[in-house]
C-alpha atoms as a PDB file:
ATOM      1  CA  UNK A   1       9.778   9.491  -7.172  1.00  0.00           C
ATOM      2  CA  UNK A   2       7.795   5.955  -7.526  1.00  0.00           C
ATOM      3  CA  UNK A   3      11.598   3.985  -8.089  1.00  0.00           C
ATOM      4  CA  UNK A   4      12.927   5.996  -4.852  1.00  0.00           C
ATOM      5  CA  UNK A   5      10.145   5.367  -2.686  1.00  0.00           C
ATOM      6  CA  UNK A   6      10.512   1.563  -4.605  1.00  0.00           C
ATOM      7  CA  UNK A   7      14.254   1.190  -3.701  1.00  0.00           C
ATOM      8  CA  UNK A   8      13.557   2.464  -0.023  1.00  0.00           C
ATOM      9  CA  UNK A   9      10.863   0.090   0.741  1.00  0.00           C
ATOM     10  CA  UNK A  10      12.711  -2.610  -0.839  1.00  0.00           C
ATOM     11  CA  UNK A  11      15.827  -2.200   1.298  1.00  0.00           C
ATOM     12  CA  UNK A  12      13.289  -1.815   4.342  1.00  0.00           C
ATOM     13  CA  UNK A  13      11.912  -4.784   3.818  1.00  0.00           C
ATOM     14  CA  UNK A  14      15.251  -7.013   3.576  1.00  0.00           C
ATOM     15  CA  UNK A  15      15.798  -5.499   6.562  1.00  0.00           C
ATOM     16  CA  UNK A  16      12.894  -6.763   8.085  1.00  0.00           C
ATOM     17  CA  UNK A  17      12.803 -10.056   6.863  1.00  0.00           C
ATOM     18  CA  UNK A  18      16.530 -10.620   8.352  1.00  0.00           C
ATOM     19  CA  UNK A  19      15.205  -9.332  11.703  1.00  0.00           C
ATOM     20  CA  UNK A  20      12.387 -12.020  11.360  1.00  0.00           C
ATOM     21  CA  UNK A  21      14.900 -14.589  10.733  1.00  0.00           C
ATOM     22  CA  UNK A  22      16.732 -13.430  14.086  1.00  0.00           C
ATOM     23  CA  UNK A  23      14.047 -13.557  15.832  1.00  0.00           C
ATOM     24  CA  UNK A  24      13.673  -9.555  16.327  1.00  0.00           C
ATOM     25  CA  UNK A  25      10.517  -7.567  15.946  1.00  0.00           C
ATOM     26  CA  UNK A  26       9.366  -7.496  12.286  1.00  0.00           C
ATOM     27  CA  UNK A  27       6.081  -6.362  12.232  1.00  0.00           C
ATOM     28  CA  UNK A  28       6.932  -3.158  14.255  1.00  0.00           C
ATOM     29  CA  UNK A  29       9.627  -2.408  11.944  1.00  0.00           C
ATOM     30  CA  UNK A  30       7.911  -2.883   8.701  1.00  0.00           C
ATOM     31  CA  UNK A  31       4.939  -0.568  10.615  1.00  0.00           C
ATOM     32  CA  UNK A  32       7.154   1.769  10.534  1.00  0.00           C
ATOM     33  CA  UNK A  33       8.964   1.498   6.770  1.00  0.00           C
ATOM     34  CA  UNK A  34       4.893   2.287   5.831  1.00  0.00           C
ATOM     35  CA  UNK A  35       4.460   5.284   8.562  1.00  0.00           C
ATOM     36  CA  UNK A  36       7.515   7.271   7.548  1.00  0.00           C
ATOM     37  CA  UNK A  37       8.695   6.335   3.701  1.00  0.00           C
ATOM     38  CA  UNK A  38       5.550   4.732   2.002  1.00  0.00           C
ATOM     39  CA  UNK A  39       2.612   6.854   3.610  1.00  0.00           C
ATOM     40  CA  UNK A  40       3.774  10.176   2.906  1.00  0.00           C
ATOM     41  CA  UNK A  41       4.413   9.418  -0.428  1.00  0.00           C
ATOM     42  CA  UNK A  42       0.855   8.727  -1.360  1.00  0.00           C
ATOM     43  CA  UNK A  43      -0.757  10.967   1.136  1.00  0.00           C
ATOM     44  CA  UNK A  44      -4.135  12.550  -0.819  1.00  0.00           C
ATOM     45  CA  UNK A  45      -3.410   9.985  -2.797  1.00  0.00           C
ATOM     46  CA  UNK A  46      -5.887   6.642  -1.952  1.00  0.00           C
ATOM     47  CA  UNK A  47      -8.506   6.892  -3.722  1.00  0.00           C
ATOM     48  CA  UNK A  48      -6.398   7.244  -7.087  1.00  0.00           C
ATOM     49  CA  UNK A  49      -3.961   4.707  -6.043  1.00  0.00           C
ATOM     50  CA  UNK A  50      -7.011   2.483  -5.373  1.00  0.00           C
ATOM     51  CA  UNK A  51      -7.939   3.217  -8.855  1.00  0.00           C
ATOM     52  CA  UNK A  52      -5.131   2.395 -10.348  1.00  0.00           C
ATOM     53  CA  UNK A  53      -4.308  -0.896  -8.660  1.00  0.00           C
ATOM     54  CA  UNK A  54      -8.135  -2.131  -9.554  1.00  0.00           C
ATOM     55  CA  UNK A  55      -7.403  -1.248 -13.606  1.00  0.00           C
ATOM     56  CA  UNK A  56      -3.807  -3.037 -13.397  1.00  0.00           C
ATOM     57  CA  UNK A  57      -5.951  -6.264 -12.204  1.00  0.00           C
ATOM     58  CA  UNK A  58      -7.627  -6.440 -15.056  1.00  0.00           C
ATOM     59  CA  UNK A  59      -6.173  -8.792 -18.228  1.00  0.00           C
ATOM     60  CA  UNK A  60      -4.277  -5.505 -20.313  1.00  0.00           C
ATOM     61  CA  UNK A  61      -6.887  -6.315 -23.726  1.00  0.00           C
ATOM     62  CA  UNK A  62     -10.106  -6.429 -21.360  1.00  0.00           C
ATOM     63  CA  UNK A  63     -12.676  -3.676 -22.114  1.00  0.00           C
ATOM     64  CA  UNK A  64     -15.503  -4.945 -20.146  1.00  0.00           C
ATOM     65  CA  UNK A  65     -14.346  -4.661 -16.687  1.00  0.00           C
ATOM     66  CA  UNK A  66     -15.793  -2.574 -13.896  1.00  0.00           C
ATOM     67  CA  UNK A  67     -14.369  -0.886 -10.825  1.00  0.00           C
ATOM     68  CA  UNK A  68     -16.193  -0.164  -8.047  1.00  0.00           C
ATOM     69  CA  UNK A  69     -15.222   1.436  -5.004  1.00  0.00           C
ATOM     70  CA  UNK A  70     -18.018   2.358  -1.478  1.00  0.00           C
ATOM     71  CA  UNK A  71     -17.847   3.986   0.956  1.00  0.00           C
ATOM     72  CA  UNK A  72     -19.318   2.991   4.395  1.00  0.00           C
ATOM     73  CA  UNK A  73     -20.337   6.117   5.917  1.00  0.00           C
ATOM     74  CA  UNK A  74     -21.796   4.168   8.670  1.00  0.00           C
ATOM     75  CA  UNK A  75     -18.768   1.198   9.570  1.00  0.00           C
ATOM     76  CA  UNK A  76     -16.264   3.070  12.300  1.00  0.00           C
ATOM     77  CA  UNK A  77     -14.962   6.614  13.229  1.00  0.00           C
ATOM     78  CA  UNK A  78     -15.333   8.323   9.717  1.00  0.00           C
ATOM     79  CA  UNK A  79     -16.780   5.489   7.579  1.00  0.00           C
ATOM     80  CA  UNK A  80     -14.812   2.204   5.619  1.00  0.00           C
ATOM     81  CA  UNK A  81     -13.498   2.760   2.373  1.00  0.00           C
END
């Protein structure tokens, strides 16, 4: 699943960067490559994902680092992750 949605985005993306280079709307287009292929994939999903891109920062042989993720409860609608 990870190399499809991969592939996808990747193909979405030269797309958007030859619309930017025409002069079309690339911001609204790659908006939308993240609404409808990249979104659903990791819907449920955020927290983990945030997890897992905060231990692949971290040099491979460290054993001393620390993640650490708040929550906001009061910053906006339903709180600021």
């Amino acid at each position: 699943m990870r190399r499809r949605v991969h592939e996808k985005a990747r193909v979405e993306v030269r797309g958007c960067l030859r619309d930017w280079d025409d002069g079309r709307d690339a911001a609204r287009r790659a908006k939308a490559v993240a609404e409808t292929i990249i979104a659903p994939e990791y819907e449920g999903r955020v927290l983990i994902e945030l997890l897992q891109t905060a231990h692949d920062a971290h040099p491979a042989r460290a054993t001393d680092g620390r993640i650490e993720i708040r929550l906001d409860e009061d910053e906006g609608e339903h709180g600021t992750l």
